[in-house]
N, C-alpha and C. Protein backbone atom coordinates (compact mmCIF):
# COMPACT_ATOMS: atom_id res chain seq x y z
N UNK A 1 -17.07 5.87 -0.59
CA UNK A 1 -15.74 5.71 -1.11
C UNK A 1 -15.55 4.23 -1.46
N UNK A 2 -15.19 4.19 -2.56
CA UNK A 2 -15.15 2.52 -3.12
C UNK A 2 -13.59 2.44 -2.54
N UNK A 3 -13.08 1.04 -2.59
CA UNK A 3 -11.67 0.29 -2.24
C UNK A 3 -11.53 -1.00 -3.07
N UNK A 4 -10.54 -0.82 -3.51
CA UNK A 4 -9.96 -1.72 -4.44
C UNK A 4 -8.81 -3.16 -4.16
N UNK A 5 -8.84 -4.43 -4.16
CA UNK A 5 -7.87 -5.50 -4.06
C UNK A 5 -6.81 -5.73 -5.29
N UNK A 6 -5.75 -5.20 -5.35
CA UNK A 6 -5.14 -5.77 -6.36
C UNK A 6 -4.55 -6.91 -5.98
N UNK A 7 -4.31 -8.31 -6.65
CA UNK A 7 -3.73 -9.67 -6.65
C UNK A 7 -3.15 -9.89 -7.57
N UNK A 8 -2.08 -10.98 -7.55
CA UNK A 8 -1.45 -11.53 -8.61
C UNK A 8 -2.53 -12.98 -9.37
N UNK A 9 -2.53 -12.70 -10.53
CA UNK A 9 -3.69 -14.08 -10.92
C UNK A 9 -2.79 -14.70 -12.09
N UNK A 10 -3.04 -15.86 -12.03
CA UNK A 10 -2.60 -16.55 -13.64
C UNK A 10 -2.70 -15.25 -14.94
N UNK A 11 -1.49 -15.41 -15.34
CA UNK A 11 -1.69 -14.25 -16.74
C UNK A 11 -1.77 -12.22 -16.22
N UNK A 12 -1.30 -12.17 -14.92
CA UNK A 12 -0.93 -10.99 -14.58
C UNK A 12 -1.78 -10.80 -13.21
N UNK A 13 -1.87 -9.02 -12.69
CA UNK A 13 -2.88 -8.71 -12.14
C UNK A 13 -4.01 -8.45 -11.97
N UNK A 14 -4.93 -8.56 -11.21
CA UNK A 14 -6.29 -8.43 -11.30
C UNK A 14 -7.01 -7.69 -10.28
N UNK A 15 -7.85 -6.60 -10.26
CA UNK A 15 -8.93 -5.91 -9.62
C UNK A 15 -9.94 -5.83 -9.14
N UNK A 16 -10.22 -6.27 -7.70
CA UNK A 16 -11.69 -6.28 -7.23
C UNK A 16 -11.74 -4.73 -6.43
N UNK A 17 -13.13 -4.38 -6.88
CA UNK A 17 -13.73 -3.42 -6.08
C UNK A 17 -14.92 -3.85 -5.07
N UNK A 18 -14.66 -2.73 -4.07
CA UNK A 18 -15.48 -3.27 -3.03
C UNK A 18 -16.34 -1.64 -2.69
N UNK A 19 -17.26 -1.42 -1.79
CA UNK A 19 -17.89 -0.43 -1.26
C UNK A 19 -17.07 -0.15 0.14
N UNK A 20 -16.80 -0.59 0.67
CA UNK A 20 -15.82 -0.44 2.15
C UNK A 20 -14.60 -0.82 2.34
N UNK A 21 -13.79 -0.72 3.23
CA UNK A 21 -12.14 -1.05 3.43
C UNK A 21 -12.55 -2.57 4.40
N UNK A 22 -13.63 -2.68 4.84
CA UNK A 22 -14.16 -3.92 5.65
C UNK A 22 -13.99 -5.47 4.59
N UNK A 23 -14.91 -4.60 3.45
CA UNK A 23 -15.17 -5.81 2.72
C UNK A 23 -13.78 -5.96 1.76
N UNK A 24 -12.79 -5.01 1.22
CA UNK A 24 -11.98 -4.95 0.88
C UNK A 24 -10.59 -6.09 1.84
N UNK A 25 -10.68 -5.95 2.65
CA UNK A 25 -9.97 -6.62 3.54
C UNK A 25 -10.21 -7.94 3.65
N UNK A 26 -11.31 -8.21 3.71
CA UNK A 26 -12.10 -9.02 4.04
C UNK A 26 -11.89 -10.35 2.74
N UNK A 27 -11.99 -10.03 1.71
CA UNK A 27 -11.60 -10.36 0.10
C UNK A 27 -10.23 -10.43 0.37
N UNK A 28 -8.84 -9.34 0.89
CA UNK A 28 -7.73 -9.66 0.72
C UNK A 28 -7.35 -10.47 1.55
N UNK A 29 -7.96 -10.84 2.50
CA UNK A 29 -7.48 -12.09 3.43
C UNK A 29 -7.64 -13.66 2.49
N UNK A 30 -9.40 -13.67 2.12
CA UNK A 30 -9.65 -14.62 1.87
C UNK A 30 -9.28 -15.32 0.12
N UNK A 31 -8.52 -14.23 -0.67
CA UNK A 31 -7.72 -14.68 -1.63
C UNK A 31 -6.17 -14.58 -0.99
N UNK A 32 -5.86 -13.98 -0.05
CA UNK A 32 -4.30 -14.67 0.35
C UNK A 32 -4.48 -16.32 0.81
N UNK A 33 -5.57 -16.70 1.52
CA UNK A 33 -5.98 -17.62 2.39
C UNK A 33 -6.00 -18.74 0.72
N UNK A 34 -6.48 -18.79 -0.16
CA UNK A 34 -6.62 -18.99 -1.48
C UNK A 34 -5.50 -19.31 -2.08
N UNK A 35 -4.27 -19.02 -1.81
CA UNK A 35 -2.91 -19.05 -2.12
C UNK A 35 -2.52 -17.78 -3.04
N UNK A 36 -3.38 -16.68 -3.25
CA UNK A 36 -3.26 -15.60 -4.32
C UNK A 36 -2.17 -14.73 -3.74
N UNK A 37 -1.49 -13.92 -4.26
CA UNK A 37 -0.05 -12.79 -3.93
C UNK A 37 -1.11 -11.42 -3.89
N UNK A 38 -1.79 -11.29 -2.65
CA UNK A 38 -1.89 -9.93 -2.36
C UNK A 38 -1.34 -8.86 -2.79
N UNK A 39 -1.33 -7.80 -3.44
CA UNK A 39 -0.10 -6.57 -3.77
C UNK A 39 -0.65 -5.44 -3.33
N UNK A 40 -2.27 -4.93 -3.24
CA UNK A 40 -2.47 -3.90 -2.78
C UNK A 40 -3.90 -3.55 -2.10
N UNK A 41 -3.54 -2.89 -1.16
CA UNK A 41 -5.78 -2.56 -1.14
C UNK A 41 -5.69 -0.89 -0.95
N UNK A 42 -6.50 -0.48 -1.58
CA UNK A 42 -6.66 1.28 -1.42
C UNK A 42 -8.20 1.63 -1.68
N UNK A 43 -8.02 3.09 -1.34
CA UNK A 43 -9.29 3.51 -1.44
C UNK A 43 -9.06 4.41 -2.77
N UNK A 44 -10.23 4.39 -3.76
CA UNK A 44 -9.60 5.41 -5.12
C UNK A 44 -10.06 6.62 -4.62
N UNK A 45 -10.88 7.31 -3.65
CA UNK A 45 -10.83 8.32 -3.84
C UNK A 45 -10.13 9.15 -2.83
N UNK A 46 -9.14 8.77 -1.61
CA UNK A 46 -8.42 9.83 -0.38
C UNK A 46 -6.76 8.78 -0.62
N UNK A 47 -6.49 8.31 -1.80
CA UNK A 47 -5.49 7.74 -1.63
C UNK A 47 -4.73 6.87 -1.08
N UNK A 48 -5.91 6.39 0.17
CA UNK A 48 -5.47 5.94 1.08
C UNK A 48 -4.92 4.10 0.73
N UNK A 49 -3.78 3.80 1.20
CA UNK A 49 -3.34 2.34 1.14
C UNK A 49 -2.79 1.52 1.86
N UNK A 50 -3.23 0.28 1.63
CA UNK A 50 -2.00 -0.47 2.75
C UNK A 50 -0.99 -1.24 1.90
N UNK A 51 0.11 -1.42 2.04
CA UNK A 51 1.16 -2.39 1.23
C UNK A 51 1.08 -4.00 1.54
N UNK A 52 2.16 -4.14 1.22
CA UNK A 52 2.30 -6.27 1.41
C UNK A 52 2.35 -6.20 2.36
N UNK A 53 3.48 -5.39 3.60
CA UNK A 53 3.91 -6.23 4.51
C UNK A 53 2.27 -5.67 5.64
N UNK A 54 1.94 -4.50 5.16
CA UNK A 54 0.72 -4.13 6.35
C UNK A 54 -0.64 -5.68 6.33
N UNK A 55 -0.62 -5.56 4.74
CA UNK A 55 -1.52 -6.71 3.99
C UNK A 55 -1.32 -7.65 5.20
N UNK A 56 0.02 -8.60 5.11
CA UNK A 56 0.43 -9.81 5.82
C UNK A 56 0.56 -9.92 7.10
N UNK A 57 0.43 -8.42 8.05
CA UNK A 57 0.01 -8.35 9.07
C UNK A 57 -1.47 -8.86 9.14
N UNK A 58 -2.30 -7.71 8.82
CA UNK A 58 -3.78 -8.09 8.53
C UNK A 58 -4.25 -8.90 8.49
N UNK A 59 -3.60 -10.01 7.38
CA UNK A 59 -4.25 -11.76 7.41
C UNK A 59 -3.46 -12.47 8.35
N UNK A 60 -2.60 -12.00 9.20
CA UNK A 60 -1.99 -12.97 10.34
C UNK A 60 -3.56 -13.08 11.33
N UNK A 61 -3.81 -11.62 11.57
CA UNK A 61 -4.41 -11.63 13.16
C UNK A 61 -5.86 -12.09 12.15
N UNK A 62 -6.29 -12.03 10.87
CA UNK A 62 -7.68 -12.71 10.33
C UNK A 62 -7.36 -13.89 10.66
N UNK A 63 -6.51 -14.72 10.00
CA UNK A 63 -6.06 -16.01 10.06
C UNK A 63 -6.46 -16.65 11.49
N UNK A 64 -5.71 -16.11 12.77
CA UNK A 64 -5.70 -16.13 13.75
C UNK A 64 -7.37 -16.23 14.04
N UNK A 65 -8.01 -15.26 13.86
CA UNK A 65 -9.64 -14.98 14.09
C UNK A 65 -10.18 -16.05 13.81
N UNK A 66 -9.88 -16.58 12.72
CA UNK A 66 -10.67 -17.67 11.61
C UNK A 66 -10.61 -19.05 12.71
N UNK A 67 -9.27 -19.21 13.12
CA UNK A 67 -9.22 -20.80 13.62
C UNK A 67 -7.93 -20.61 14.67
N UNK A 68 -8.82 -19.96 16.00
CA UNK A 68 -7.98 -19.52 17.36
C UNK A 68 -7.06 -20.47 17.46
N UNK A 69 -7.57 -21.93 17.37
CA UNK A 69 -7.08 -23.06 18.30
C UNK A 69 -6.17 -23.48 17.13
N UNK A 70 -5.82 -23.46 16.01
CA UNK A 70 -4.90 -23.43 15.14
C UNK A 70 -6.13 -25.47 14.70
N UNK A 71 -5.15 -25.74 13.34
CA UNK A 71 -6.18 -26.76 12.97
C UNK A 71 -5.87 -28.40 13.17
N UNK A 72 -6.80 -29.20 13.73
CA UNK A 72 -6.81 -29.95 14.25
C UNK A 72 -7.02 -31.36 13.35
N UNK A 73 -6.07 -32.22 13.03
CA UNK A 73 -6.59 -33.41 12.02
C UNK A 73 -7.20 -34.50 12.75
N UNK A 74 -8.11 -35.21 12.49
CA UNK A 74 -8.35 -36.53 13.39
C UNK A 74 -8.47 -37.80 12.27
C-alpha cells in the first residue's frame, strides 16, 4: 500500500509518495521541521488518513525524539 504527503510549496500543493506510513511520516515531520504547511498523509488504497492537527501531534513527540534535551547554543 503506497502513502502519500501532501504540503503547501511555493506556487500551490505538492505530492510525495512513499511505500509505508513509516516513511510517509517520517517525510511529514521532516518538511514541517523545513518550515513546509503539512495538509495531509494517507494511504491511496484503504483510505486511511491523518489531518493537521493529528499531523502536529506526530511532529511534536518526532521533534521531541530528534533533540530530547531541547537545543543548546554555546
Amino acid at each position: 500500500m503506497s502513502w502519500h504527503v501532501r504540503y503547501k510549496a511555493e506556487g500551490g500543493e505538492s505530492l510525495l509518495v512513499f511505500p509505508s506510513a513509516e516513511r510517509a511520516i517520517e517525510a511529514a515531520c521532516s518538511l514541517a521541521d523545513n518550515g513546509f504547511q503539512v495538509l495531509g498523509i494517507g494511504a491511496r488504497d484503504h483510505g486511511a488518513s491523518f489531518a493537521e492537527i493529528e499531523i502536529a501531534r506526530i511532529y511534536a513527540i518526532w521533534a521531541r525524539a530528534k533533540n530530547p534535551f531541547g537545543r543548546i547554543s554555546i
